[in-house]
Protein backbone atom coordinates (compact mmCIF):
# COMPACT_ATOMS: atom_id res chain seq x y z
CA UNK A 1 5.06 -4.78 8.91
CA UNK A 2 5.10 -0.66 9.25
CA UNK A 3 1.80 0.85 8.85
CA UNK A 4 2.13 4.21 6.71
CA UNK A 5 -1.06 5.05 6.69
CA UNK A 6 -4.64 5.18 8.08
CA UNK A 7 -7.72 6.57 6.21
CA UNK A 8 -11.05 5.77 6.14
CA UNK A 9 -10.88 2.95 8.46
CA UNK A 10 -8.24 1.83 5.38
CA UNK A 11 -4.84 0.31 6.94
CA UNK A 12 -1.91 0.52 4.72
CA UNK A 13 1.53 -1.28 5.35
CA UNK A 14 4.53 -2.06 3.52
CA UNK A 15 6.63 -5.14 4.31
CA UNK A 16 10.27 -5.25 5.11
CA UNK A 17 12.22 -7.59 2.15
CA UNK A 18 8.80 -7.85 0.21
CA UNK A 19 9.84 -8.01 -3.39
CA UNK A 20 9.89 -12.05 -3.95
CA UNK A 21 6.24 -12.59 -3.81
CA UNK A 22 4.44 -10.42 -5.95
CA UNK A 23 7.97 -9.55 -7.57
CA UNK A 24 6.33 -5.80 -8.18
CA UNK A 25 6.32 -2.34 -6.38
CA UNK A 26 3.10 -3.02 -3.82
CA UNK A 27 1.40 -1.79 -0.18
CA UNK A 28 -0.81 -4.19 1.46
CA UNK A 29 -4.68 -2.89 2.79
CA UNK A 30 -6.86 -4.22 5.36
CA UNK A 31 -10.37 -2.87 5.69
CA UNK A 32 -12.75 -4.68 8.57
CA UNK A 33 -12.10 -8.32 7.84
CA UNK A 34 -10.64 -7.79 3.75
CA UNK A 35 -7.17 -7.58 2.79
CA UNK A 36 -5.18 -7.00 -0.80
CA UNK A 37 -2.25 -5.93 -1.90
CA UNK A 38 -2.09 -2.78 -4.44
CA UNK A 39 0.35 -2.31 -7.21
CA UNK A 40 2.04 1.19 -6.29
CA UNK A 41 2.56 1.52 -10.15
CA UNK A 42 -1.21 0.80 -11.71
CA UNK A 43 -2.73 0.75 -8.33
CA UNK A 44 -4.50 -2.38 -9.32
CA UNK A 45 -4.86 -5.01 -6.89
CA UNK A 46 -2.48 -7.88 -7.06
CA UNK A 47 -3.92 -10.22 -4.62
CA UNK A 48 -6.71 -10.90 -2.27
CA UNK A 49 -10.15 -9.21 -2.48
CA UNK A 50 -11.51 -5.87 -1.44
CA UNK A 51 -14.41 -3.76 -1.37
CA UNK A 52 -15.15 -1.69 -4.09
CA UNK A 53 -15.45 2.12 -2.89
CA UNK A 54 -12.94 1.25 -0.80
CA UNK A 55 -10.35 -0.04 -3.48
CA UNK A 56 -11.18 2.73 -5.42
CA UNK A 57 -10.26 5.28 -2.44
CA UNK A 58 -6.75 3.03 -1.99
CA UNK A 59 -6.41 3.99 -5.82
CA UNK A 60 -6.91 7.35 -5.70
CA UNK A 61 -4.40 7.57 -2.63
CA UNK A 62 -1.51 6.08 -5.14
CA UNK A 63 -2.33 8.45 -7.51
CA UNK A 64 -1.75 11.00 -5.26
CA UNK A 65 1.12 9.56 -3.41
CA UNK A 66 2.89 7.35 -5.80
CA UNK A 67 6.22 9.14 -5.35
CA UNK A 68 6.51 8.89 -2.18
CA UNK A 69 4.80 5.19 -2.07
CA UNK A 70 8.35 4.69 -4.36
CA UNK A 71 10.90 6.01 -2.21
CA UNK A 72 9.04 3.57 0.73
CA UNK A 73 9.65 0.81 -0.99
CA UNK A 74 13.18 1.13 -1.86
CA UNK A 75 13.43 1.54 1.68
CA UNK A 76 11.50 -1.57 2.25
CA UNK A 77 13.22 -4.17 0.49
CA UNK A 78 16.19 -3.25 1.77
CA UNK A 79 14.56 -3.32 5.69
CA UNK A 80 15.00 0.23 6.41
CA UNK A 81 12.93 2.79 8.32
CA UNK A 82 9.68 3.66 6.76
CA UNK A 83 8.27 7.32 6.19
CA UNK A 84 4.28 7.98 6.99
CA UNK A 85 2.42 8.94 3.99
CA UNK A 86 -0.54 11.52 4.49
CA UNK A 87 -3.86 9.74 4.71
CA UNK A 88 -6.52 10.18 1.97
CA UNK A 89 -8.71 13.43 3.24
């Protein structure tokens, strides 16, 4: 699973064929011992549980980034090479 971005002590990824689960544009954050998975379209979280500044900074970063969160995972589901994404600053 490619990590595209660090922030914060914030670990984003995107997994390769990852559109049977949750069935819905999504990146996957770990902070210290939480983990969730984000809708790239709402940015609400579709699973698992995370804190709450820091989901709210994961938000904020798919505002910003939500076009290029997009083109990711087209890439992703079809297992192709991931592009970084700036971190939240």
């Amino acid at each position: 699973m490619p990590t595209i971005s660090v922030f914060y002590g914030i670990q984003i990824m995107m997994y390769f064929y990852d559109n049977g689960q949750h069935n819905t544009p999504h990146i996957h954050a770990e902070y210290q011992d939480s983990e969730a998975a984000f809708s790239i379209l709402d940015g609400e979280i579709i699973s698992g549980d995370f804190p709450r500044k820091q989901t709210r900074l994961v938000q904020a970063w798919i505002e910003l980034h939500q076009e290029s969160l997009m083109v990711d995972w087209k890439l992703a589901i079809t297992g192709q090479e991931l592009h970084r994404v700036e971190p939240l600053r």
